[in-house]
N, C-alpha and C. Protein backbone atom coordinates (compact mmCIF):
# COMPACT_ATOMS: atom_id res chain seq x y z
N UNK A 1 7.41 28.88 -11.46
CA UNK A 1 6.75 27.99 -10.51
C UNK A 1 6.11 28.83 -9.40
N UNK A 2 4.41 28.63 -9.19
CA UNK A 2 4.36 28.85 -8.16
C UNK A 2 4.30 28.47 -6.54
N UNK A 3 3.28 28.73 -5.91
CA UNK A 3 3.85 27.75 -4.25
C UNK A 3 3.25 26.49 -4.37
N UNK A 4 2.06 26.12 -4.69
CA UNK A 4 1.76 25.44 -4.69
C UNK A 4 2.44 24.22 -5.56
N UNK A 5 3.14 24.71 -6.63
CA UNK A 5 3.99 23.57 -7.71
C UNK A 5 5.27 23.72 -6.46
N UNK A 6 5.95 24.34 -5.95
CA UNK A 6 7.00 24.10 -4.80
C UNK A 6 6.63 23.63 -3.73
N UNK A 7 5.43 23.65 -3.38
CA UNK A 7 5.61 22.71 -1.81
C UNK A 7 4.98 21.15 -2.67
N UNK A 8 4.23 21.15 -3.46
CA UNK A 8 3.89 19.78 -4.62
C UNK A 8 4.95 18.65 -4.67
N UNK A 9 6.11 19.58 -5.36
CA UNK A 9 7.04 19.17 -5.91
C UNK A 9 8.38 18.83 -4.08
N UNK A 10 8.00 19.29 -2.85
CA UNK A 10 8.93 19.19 -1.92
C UNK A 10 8.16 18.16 -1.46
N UNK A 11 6.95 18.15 -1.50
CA UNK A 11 6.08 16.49 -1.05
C UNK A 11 7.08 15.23 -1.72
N UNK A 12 7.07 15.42 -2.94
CA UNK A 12 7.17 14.73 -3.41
C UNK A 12 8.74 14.15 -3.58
N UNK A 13 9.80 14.97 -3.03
CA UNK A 13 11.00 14.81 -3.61
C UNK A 13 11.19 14.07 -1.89
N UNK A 14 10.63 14.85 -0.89
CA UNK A 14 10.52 14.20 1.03
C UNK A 14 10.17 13.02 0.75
N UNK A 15 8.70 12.50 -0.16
CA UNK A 15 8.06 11.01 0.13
C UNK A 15 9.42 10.59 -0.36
N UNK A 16 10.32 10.90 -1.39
CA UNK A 16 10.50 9.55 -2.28
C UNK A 16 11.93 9.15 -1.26
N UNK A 17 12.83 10.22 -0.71
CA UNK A 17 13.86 10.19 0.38
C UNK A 17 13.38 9.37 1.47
N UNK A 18 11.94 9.72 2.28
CA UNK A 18 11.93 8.63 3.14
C UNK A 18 11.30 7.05 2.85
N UNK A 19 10.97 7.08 1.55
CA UNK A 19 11.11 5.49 1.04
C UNK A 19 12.70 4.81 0.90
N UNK A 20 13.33 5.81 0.40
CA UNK A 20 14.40 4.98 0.29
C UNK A 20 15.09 5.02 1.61
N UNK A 21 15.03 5.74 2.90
CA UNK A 21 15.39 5.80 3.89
C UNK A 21 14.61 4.30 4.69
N UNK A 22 13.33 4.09 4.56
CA UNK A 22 13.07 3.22 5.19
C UNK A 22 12.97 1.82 4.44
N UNK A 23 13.81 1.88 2.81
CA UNK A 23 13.78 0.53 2.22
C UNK A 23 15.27 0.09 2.67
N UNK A 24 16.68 1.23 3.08
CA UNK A 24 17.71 0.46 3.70
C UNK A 24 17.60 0.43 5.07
N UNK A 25 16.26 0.42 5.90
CA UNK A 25 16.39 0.29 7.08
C UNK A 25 15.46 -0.77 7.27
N UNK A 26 15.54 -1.55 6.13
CA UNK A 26 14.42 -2.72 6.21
C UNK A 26 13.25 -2.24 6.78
N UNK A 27 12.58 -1.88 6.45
CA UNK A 27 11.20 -0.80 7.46
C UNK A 27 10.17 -1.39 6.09
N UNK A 28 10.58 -1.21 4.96
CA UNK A 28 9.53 -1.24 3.95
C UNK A 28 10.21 -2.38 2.65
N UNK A 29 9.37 -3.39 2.48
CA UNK A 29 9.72 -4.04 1.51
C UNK A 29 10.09 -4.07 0.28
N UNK A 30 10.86 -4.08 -0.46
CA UNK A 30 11.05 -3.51 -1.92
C UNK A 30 9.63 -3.31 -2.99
N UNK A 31 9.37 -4.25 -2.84
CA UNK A 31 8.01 -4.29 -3.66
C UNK A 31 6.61 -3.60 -3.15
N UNK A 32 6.82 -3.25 -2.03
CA UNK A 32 5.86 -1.92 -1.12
C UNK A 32 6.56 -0.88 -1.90
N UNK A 33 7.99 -0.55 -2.01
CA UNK A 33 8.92 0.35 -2.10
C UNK A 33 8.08 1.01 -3.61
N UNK A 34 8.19 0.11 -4.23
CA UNK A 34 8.16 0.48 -5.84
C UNK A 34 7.06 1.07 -5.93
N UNK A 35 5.95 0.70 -4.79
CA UNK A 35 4.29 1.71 -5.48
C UNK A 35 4.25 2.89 -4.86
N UNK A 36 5.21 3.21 -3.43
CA UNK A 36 5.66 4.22 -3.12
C UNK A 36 6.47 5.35 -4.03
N UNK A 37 7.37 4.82 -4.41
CA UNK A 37 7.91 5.48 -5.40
C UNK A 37 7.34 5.91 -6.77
N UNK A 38 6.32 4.92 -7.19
CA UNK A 38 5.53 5.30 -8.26
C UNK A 38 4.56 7.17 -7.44
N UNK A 39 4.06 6.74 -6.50
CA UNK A 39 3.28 7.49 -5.70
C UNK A 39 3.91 8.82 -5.94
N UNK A 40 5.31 8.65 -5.27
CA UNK A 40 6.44 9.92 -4.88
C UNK A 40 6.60 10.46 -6.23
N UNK A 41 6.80 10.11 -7.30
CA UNK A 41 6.77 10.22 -8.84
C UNK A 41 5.85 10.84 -9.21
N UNK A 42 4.40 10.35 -9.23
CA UNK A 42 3.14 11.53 -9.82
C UNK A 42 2.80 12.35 -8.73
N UNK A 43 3.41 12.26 -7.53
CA UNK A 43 3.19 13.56 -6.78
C UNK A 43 3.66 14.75 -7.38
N UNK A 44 5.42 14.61 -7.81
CA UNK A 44 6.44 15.29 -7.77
C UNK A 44 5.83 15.87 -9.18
N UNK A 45 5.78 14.75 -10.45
CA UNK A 45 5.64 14.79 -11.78
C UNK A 45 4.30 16.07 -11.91
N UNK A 46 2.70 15.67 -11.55
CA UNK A 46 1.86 16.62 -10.98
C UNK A 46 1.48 18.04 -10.59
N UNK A 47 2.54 17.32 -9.39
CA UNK A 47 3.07 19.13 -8.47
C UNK A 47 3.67 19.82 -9.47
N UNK A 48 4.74 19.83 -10.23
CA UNK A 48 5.58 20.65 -10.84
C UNK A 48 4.90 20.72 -12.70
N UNK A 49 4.12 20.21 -12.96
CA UNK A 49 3.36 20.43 -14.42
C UNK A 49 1.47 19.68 -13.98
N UNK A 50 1.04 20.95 -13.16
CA UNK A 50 -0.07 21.07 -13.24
C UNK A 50 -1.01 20.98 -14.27
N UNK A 51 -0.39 21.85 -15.52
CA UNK A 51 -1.25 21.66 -16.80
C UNK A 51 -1.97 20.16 -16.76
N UNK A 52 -0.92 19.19 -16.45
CA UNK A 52 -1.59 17.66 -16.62
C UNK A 52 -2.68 17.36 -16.49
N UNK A 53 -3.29 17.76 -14.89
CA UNK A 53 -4.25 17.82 -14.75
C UNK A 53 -5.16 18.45 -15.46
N UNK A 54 -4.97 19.39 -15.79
CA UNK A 54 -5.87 20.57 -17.05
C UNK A 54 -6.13 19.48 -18.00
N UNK A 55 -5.61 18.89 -18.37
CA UNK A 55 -5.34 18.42 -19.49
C UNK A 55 -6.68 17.13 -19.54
N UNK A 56 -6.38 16.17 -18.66
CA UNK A 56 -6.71 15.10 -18.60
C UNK A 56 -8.49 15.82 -18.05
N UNK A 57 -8.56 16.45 -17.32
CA UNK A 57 -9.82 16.91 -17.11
C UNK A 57 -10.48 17.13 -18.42
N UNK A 58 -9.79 18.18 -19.07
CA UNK A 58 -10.63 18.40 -20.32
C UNK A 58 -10.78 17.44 -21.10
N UNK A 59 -9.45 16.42 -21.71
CA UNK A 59 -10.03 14.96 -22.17
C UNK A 59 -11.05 14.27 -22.05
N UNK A 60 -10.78 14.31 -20.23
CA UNK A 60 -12.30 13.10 -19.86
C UNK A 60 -13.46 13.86 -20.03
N UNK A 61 -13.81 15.53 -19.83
CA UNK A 61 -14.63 16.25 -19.89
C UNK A 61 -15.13 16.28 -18.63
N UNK A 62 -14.20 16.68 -17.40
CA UNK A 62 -15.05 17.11 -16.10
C UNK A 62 -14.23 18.50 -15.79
N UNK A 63 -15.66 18.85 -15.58
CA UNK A 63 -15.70 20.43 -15.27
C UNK A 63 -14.77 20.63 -14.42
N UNK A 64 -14.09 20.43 -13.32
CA UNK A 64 -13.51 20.84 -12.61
C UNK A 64 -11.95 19.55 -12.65
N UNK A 65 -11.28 19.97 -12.77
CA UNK A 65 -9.94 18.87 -12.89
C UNK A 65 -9.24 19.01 -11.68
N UNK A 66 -8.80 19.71 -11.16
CA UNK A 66 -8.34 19.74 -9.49
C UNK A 66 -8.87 18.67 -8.71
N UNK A 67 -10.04 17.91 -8.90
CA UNK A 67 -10.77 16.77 -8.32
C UNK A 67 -10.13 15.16 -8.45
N UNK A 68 -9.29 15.38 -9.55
CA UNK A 68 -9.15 14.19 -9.92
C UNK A 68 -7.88 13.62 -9.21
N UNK A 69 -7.16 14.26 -8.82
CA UNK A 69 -6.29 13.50 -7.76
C UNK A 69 -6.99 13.24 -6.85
N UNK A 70 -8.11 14.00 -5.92
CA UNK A 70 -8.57 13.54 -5.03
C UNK A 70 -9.03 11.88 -5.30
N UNK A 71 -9.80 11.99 -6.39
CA UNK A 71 -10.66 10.80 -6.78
C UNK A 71 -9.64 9.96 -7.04
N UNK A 72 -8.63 10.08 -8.05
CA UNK A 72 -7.41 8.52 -7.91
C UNK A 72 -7.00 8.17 -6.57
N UNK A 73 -6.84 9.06 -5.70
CA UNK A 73 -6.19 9.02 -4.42
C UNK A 73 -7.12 7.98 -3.58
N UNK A 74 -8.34 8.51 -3.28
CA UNK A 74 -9.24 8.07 -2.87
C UNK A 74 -9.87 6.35 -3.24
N UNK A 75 -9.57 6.40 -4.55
CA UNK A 75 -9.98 4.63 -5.19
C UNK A 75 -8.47 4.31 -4.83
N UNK A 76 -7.22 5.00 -4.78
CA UNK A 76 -6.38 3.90 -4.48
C UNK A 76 -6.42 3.34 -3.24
N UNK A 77 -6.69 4.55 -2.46
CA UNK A 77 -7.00 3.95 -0.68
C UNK A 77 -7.72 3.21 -0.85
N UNK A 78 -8.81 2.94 -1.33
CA UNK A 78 -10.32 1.90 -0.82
C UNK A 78 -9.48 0.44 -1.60
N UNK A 79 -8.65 0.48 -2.79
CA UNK A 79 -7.98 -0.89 -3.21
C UNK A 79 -6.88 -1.34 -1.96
N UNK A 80 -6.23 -0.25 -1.66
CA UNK A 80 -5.73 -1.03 -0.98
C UNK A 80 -6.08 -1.33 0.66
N UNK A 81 -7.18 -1.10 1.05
CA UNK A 81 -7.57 -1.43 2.28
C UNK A 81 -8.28 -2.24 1.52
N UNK A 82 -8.91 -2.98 0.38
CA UNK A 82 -9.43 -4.34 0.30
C UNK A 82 -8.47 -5.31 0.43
N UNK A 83 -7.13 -4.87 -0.25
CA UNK A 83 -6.29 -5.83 -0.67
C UNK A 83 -5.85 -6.10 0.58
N UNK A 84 -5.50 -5.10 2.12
CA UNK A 84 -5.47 -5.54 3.62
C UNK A 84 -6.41 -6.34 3.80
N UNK A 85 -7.45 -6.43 3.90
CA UNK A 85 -8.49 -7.12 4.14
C UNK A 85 -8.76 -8.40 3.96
N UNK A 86 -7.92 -8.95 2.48
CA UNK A 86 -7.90 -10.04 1.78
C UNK A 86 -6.67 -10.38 2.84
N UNK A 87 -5.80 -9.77 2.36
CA UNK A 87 -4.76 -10.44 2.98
C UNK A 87 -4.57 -10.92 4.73
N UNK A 88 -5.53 -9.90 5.65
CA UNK A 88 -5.78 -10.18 6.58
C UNK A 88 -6.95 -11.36 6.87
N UNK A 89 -7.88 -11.73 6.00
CA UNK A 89 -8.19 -12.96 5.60
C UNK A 89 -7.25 -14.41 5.20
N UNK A 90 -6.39 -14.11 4.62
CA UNK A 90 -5.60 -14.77 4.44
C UNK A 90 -4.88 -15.34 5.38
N UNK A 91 -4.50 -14.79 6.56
CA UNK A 91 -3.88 -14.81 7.81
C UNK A 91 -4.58 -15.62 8.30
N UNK A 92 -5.47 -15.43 8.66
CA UNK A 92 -6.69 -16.25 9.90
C UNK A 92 -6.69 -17.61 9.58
N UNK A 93 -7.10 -17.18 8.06
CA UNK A 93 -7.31 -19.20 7.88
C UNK A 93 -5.77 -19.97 7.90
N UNK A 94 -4.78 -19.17 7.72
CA UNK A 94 -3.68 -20.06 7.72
C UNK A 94 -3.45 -20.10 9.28
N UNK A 95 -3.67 -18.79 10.07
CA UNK A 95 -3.54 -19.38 11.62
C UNK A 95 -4.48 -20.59 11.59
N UNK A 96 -5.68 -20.45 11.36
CA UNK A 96 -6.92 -21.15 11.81
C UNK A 96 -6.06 -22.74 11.96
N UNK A 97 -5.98 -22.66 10.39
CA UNK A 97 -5.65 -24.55 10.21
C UNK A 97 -4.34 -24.98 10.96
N UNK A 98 -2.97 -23.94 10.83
CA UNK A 98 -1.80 -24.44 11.92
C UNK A 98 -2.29 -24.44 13.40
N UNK A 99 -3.49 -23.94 13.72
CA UNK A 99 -3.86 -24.24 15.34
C UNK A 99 -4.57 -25.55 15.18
N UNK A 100 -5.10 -25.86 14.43
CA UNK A 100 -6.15 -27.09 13.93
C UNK A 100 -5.11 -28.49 14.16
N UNK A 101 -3.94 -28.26 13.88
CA UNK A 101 -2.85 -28.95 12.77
C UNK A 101 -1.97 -29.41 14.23
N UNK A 102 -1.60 -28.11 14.98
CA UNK A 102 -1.21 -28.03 16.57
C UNK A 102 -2.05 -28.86 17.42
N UNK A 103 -3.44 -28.70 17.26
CA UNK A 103 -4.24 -29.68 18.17
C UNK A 103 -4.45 -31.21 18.01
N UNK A 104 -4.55 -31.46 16.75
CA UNK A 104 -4.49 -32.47 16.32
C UNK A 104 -3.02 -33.49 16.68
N UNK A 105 -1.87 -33.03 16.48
CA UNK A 105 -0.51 -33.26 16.93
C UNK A 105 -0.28 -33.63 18.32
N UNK A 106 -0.86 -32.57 19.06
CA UNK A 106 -1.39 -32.90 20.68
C UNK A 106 -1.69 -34.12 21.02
N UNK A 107 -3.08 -34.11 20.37
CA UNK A 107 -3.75 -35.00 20.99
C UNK A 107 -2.94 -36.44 20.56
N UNK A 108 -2.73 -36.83 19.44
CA UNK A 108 -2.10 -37.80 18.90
C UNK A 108 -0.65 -38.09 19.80
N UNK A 109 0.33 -37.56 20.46
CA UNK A 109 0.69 -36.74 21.22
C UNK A 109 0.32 -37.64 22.44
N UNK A 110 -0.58 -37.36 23.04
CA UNK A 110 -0.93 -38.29 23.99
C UNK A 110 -1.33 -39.18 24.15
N UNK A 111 -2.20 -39.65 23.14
CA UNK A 111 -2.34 -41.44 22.51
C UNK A 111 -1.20 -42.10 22.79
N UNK A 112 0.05 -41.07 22.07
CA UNK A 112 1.17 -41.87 22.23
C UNK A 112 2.02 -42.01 23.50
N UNK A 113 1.70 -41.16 24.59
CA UNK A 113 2.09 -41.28 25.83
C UNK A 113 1.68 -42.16 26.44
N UNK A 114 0.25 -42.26 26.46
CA UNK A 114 -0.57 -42.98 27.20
C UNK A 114 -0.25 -44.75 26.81
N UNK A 115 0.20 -44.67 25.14
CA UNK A 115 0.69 -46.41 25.15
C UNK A 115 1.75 -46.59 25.45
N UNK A 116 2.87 -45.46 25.90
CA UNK A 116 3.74 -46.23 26.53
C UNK A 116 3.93 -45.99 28.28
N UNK A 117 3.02 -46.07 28.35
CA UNK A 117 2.50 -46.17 30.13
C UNK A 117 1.56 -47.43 30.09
């Protein structure tokens, strides 16, 4: 092994310790947990049998294979800042309508004050 498969492989063995450090400290949800751990896994898996990459480069046929973690890495970030996005969509309209839902209650609310005055 050289340094680069040892500090690869210490990424990877650190991510997967502080997932499970912050899945019994309730910090991270189990099911967050698991794509973390998938993550901590082809870091570690990667880091320590580089060939892989060799490998899969020459399969797909790109000249340079060292790129291709960048590039999975990179489409996984942009999925999951859509999937924030959605989901932070998701938020609004459910605030939207329980403030809708709150006002409406209000006002009805005071209809009903007002008839018993």
């Amino acid at each position: 092994m050289n340094n680069p498969q040892i500090v690869s492989s210490i990424i990877g063995l650190v991510l997967a310790v502080v997932i499970y450090w912050l899945v019994r400290r309730d910090h991270l949800a189990p099911k967050q947990a698991l794509r973390w751990v998938l993550v901590a896994t082809a870091i570690l898996v990667l880091g320590t049998f580089p060939v892989i990459i060799d490998w899969v480069g020459y399969t797909v046929g790109i000249a340079y294979p060292p790129i291709i973690p960048v590039i999975v890495g990179l489409g996984a970030a942009l999925i999951k800042i859509m999937l924030m996005d959605i989901q932070q969509n998701k938020s609004n309209i459910t605030q939207d309508r329980i403030i809708q839902k709150l006002a409406i209650l209000e006002a009805e609310l005071k209809v009903l004050q007002n008839i018993k005055k």
